[in-house]
N, C-alpha and C. Protein backbone atom coordinates (compact mmCIF):
# COMPACT_ATOMS: atom_id res chain seq x y z
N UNK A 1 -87.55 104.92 -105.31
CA UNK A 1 -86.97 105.11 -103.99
C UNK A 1 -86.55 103.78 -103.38
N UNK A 2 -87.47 103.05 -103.52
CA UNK A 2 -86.84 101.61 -102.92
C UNK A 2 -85.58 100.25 -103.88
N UNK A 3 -85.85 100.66 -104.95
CA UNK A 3 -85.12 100.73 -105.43
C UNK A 3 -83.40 101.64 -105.16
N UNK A 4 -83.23 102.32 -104.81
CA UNK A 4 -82.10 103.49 -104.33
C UNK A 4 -81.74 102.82 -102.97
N UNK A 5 -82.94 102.64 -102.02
CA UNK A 5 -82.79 101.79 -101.07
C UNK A 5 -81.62 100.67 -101.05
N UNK A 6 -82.03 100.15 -101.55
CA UNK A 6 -81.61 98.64 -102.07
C UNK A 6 -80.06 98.79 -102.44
N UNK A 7 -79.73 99.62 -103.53
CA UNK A 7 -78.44 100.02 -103.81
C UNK A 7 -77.66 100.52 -102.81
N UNK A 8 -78.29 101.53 -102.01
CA UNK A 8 -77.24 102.22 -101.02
C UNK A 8 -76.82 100.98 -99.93
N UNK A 9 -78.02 99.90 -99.59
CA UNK A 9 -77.75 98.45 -98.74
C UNK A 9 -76.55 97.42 -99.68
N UNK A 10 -76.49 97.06 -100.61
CA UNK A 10 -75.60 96.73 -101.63
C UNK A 10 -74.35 97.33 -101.37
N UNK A 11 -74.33 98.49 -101.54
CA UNK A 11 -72.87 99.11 -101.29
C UNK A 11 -72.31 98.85 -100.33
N UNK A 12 -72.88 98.99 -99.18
CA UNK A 12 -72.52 99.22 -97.89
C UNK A 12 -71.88 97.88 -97.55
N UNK A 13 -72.34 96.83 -98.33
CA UNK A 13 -72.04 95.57 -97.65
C UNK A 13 -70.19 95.22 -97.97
N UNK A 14 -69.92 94.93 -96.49
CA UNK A 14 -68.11 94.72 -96.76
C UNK A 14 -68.09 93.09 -97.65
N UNK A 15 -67.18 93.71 -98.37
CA UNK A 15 -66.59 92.36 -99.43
C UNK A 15 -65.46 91.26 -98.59
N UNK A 16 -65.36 92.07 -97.42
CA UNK A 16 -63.50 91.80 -96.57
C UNK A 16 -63.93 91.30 -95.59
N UNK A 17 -64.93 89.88 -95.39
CA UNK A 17 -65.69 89.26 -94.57
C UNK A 17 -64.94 87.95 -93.73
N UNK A 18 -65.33 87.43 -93.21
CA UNK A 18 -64.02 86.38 -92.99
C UNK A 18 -65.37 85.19 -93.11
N UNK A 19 -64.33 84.30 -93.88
CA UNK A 19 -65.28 83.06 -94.69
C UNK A 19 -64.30 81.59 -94.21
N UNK A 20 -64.73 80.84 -94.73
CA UNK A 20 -64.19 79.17 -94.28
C UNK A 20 -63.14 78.51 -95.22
N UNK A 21 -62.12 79.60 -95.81
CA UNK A 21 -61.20 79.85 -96.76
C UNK A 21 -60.03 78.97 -95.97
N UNK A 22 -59.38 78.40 -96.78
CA UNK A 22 -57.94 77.17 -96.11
C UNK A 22 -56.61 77.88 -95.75
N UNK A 23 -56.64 78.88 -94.84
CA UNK A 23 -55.28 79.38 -94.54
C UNK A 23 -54.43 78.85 -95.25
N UNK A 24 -53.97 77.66 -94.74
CA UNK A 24 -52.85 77.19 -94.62
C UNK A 24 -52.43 76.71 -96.48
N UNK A 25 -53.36 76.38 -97.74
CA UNK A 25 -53.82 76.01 -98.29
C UNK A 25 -53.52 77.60 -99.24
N UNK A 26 -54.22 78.86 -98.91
CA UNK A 26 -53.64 80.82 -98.95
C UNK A 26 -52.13 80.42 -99.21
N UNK A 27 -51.65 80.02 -97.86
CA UNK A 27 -50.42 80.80 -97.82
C UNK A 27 -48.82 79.42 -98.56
N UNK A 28 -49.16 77.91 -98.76
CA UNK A 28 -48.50 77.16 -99.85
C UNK A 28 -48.99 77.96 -100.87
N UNK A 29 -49.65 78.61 -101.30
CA UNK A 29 -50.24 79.35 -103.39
C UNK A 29 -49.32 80.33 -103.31
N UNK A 30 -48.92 81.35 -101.93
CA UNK A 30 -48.08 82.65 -102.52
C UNK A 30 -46.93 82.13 -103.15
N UNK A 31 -46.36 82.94 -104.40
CA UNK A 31 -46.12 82.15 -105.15
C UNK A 31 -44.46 82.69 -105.02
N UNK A 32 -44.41 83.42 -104.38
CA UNK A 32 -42.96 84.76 -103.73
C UNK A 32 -42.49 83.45 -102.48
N UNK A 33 -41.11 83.05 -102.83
CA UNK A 33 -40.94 82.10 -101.25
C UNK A 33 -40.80 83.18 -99.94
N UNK A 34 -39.90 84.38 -99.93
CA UNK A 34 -39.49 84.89 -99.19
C UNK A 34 -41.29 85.89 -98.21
N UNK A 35 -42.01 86.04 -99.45
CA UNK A 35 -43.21 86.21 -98.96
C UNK A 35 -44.12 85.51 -98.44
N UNK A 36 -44.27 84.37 -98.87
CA UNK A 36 -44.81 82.65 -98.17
C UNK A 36 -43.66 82.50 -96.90
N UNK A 37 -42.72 82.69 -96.32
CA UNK A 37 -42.29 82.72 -95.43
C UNK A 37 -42.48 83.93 -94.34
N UNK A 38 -42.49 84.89 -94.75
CA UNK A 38 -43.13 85.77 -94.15
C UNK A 38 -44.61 85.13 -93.75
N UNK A 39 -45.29 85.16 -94.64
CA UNK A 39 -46.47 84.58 -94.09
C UNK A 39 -46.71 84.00 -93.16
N UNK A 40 -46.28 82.54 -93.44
CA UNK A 40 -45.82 81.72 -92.20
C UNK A 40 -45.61 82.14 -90.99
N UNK A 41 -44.55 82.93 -90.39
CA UNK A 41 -44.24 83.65 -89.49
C UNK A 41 -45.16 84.66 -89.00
N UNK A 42 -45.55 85.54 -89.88
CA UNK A 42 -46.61 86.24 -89.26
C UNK A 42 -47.92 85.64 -88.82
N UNK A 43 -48.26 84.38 -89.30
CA UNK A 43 -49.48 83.43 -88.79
C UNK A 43 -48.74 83.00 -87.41
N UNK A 44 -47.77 82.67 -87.06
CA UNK A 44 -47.38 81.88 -85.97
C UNK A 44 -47.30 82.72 -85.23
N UNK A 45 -46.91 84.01 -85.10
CA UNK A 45 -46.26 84.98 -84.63
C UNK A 45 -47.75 85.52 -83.87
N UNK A 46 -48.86 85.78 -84.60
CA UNK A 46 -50.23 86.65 -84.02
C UNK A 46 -50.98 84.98 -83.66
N UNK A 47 -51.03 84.21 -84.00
CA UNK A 47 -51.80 82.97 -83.23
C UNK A 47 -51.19 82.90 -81.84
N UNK A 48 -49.77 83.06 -81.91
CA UNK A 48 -49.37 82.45 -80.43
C UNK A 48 -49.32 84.22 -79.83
N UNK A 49 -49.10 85.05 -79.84
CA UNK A 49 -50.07 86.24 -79.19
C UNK A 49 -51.13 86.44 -79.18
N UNK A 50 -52.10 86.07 -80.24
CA UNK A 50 -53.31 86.15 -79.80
C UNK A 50 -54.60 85.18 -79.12
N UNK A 51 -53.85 83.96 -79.18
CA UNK A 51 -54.31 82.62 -78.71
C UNK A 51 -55.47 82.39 -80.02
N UNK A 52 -55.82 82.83 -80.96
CA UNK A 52 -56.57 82.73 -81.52
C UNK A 52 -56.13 81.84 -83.06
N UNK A 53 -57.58 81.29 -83.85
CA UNK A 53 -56.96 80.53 -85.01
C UNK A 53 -56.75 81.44 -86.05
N UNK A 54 -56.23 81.79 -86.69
CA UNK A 54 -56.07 82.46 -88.56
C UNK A 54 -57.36 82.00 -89.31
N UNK A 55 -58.20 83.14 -89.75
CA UNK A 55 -59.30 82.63 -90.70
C UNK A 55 -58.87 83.72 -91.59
N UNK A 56 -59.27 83.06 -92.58
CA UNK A 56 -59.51 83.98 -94.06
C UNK A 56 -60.65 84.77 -94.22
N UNK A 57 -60.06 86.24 -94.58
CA UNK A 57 -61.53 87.22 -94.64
C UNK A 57 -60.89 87.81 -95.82
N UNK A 58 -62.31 88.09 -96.96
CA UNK A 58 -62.48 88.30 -97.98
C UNK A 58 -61.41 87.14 -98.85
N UNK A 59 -60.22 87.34 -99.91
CA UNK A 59 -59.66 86.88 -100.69
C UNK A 59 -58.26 87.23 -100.32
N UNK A 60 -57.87 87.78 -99.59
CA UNK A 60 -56.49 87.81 -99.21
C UNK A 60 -55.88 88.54 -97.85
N UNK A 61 -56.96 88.55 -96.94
CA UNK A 61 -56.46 88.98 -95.75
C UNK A 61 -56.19 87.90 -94.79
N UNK A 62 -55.78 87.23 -93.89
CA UNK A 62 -55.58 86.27 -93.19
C UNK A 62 -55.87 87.05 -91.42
N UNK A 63 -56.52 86.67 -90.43
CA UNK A 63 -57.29 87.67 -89.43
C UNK A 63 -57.40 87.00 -88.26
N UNK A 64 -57.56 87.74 -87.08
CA UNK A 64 -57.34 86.51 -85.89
C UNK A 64 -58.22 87.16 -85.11
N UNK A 65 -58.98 86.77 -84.48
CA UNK A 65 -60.24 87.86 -83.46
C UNK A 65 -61.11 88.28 -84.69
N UNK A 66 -62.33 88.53 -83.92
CA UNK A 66 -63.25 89.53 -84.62
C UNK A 66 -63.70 90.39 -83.48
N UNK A 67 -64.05 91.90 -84.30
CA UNK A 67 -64.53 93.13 -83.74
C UNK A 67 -65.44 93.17 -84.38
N UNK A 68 -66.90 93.84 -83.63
CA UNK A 68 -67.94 94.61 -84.82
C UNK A 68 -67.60 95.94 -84.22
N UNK A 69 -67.99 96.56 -85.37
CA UNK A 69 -68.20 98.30 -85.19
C UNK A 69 -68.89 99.22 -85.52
N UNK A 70 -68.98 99.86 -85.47
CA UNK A 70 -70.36 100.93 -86.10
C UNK A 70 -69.78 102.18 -86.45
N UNK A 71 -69.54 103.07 -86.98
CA UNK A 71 -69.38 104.28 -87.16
C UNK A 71 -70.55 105.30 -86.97
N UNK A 72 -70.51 106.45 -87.08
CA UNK A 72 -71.02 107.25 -86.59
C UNK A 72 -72.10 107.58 -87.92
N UNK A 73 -71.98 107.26 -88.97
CA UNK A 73 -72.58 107.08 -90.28
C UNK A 73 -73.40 106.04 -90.20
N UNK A 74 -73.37 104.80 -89.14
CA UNK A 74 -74.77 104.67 -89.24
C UNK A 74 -73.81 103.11 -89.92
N UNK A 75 -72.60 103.33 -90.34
CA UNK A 75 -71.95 101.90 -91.18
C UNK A 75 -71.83 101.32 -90.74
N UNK A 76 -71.79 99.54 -90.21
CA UNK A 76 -70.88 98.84 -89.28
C UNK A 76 -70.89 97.81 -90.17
N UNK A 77 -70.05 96.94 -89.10
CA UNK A 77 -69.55 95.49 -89.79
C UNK A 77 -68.30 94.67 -88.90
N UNK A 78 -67.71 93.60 -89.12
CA UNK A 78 -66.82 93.43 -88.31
C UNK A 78 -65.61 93.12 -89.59
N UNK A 79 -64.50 93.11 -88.76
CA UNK A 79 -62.95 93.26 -88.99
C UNK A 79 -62.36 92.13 -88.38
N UNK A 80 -61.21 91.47 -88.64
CA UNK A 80 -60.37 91.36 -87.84
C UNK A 80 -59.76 91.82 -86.46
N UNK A 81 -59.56 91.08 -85.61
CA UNK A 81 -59.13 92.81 -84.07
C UNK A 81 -57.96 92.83 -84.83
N UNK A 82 -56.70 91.57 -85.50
CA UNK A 82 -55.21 92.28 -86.07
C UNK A 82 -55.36 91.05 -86.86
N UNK A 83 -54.78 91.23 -88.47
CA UNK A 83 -54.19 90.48 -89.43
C UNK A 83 -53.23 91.50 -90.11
N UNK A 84 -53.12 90.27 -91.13
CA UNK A 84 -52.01 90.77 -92.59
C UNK A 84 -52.68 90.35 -93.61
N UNK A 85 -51.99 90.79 -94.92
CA UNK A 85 -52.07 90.32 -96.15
C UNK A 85 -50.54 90.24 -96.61
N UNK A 86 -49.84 89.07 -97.31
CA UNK A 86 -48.76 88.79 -97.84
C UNK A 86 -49.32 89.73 -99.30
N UNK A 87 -48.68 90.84 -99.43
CA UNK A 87 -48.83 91.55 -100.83
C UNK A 87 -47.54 91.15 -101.68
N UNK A 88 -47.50 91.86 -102.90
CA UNK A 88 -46.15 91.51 -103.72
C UNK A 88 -44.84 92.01 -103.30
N UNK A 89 -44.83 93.44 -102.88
CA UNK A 89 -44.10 94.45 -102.53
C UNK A 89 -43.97 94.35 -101.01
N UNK A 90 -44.45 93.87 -100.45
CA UNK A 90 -44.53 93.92 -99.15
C UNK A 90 -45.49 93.49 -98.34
N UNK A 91 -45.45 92.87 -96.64
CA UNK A 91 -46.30 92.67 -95.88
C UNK A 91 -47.04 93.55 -95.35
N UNK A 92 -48.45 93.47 -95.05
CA UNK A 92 -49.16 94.55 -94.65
C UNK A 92 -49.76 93.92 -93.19
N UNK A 93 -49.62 94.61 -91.91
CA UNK A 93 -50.14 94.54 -90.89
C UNK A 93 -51.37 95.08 -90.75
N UNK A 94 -52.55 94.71 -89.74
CA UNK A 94 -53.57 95.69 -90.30
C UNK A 94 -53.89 95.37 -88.46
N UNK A 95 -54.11 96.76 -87.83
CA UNK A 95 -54.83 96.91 -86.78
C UNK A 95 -55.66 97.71 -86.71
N UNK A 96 -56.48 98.10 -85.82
CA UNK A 96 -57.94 99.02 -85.47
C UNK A 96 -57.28 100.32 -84.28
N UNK A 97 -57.94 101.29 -84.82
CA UNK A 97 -57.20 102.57 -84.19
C UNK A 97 -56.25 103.38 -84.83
N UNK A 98 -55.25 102.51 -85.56
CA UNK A 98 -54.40 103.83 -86.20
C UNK A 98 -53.22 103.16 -85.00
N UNK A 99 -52.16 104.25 -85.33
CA UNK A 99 -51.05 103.82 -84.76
C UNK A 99 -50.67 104.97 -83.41
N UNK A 100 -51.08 106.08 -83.20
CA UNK A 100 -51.06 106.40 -81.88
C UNK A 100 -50.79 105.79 -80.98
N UNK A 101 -49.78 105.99 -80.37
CA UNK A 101 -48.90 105.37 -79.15
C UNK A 101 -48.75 103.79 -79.39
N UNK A 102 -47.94 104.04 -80.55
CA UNK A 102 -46.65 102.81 -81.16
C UNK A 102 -45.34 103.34 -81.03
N UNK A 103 -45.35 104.79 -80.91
CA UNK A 103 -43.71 105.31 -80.73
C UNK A 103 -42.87 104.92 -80.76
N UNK A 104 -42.82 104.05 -79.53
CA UNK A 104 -41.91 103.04 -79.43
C UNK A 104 -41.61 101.98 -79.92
N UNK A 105 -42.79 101.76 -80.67
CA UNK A 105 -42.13 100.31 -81.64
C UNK A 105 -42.11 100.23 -82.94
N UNK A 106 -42.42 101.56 -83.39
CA UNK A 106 -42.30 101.76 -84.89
C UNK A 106 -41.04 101.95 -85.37
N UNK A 107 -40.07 102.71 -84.59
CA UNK A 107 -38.87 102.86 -85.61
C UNK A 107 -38.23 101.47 -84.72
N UNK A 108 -38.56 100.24 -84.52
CA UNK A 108 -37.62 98.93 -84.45
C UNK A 108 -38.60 98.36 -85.33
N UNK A 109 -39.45 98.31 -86.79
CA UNK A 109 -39.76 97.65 -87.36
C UNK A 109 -39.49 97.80 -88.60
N UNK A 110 -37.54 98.45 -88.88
CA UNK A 110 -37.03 98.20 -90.11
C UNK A 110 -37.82 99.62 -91.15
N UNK A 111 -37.35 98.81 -92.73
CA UNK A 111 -38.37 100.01 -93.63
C UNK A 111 -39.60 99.79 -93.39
N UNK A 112 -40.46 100.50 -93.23
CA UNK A 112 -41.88 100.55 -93.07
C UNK A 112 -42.55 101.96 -93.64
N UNK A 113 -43.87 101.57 -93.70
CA UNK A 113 -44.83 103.10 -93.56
C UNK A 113 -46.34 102.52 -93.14
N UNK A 114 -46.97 103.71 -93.11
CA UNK A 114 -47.98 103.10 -91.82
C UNK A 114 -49.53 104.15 -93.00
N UNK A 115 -50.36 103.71 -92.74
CA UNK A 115 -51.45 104.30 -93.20
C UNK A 115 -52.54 104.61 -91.76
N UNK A 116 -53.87 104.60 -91.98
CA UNK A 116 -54.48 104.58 -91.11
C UNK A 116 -54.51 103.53 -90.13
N UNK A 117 -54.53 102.32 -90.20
CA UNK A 117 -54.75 100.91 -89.56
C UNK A 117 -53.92 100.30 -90.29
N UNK A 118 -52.82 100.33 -91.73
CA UNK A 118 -52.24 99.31 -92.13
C UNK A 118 -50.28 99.88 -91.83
N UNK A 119 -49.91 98.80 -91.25
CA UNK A 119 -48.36 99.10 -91.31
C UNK A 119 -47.86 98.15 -92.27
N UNK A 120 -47.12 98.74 -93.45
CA UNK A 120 -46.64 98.21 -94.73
C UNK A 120 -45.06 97.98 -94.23
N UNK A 121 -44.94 96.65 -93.94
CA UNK A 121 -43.37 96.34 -94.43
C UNK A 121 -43.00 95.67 -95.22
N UNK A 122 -41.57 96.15 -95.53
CA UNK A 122 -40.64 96.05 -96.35
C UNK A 122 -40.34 94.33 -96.41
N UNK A 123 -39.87 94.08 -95.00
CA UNK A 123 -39.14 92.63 -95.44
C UNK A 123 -39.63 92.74 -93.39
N UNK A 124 -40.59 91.31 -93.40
CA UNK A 124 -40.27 91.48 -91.98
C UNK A 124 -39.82 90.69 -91.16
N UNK A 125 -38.44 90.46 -91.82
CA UNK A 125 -37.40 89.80 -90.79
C UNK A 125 -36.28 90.92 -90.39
N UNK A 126 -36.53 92.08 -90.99
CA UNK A 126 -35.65 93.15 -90.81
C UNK A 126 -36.18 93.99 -89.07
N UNK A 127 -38.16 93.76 -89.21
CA UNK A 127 -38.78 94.02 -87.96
C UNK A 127 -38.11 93.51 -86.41
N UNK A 128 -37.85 94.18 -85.54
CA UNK A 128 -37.49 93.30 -84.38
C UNK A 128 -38.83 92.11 -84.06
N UNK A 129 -38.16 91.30 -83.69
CA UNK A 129 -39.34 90.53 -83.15
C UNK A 129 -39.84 90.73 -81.75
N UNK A 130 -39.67 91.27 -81.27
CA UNK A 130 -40.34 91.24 -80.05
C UNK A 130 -41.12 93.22 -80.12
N UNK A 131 -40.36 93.53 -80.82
CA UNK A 131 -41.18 95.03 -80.95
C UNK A 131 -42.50 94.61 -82.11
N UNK A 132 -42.40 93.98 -83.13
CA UNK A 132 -43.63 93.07 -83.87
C UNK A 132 -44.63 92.34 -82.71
N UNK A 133 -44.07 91.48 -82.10
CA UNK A 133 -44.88 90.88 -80.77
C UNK A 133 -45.90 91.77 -80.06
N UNK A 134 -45.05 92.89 -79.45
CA UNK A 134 -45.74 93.65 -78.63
C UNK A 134 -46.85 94.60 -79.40
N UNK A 135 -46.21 94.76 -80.39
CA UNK A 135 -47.44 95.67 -81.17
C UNK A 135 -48.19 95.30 -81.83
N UNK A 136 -48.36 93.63 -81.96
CA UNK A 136 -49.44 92.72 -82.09
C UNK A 136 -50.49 92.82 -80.71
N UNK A 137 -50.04 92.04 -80.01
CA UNK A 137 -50.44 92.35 -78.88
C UNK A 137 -50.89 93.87 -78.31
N UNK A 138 -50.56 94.74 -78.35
CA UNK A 138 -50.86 96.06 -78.01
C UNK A 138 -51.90 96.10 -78.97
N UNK A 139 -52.19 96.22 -80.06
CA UNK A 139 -53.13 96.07 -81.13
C UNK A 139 -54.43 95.46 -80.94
N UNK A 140 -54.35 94.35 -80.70
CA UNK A 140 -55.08 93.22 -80.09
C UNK A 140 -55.94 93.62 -78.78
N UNK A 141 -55.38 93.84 -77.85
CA UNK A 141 -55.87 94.22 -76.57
C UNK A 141 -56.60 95.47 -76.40
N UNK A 142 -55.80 96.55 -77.69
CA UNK A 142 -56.82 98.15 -77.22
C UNK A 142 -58.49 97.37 -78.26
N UNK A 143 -58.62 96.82 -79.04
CA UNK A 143 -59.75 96.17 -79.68
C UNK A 143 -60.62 95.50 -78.40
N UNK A 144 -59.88 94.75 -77.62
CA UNK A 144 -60.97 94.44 -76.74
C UNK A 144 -61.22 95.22 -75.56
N UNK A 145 -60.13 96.50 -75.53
CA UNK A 145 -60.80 97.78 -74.81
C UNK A 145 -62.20 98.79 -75.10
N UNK A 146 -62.03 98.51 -76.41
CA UNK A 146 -63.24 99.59 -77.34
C UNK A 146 -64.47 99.24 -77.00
């Protein structure tokens, strides 16, 4: 039994932690220019909305704020309040909540698709920038509503 213990504590533990990883150091290695530029931009873009620095959590998320949370399972841990990950295929936005009342700024952010908390784009210079801005920001702020 304590043994089982032990495992179910093991699992639970998030791998997607934010550690003392070299941003800046991340995002010269992507090895895609047009995606290392993206990068770039999306670091400048949520630092100067969120007043906050870019830390690295886990191995490839880049994150600005922290939230803890708990679920109703008894799980918690903290997150990012909003980052990205520069993927191959595309940039991934990642906020808390889901996208409920983005309406308005989802169809000005180009090709996209959206999951629970992650909005996957295509190319995001195609995103408006100021509809990206605000829904950084909007993102950002319902986190320190919760």
């Amino acid at each position: 039994m304590a043994q089982n213990k032990m495992a179910q504590n093991k699992m639970a533990q998030n791998k997607t932690v934010a550690n003392d990883g070299d941003v800046a150091s991340f995002i010269a290695a992507i090895p895609d220019p047009t995606r290392r530029a993206e990068a770039h931009a999306l670091s400048e873009l949520m630092t100067e909305v969120t007043g906050e620095r870019p830390t690295l959590w886990g191995t490839a998320i880049i994150g600005f704020g922290s939230v803890h949370y708990r679920y109703a399972s008894g799980r918690e841990g903290d997150s990012p309040r909003v980052g990205f990950a520069p993927r191959k295929a595309q940039s991934v936005v990642y906020v808390r909540g889901g996208f409920d009342g983005y309406d308005d700024l989802l169809p000005r952010m180009g090709k996209y698709s959206v999951g629970k908390g992650c909005l996957y784009l295509k190319k995001v210079a195609d995103a408006d920038p100021e509809a990206l801005r605000a829904l950084v920001d909007r993102a950002y702020r319902w986190t320190a509503a919760q």
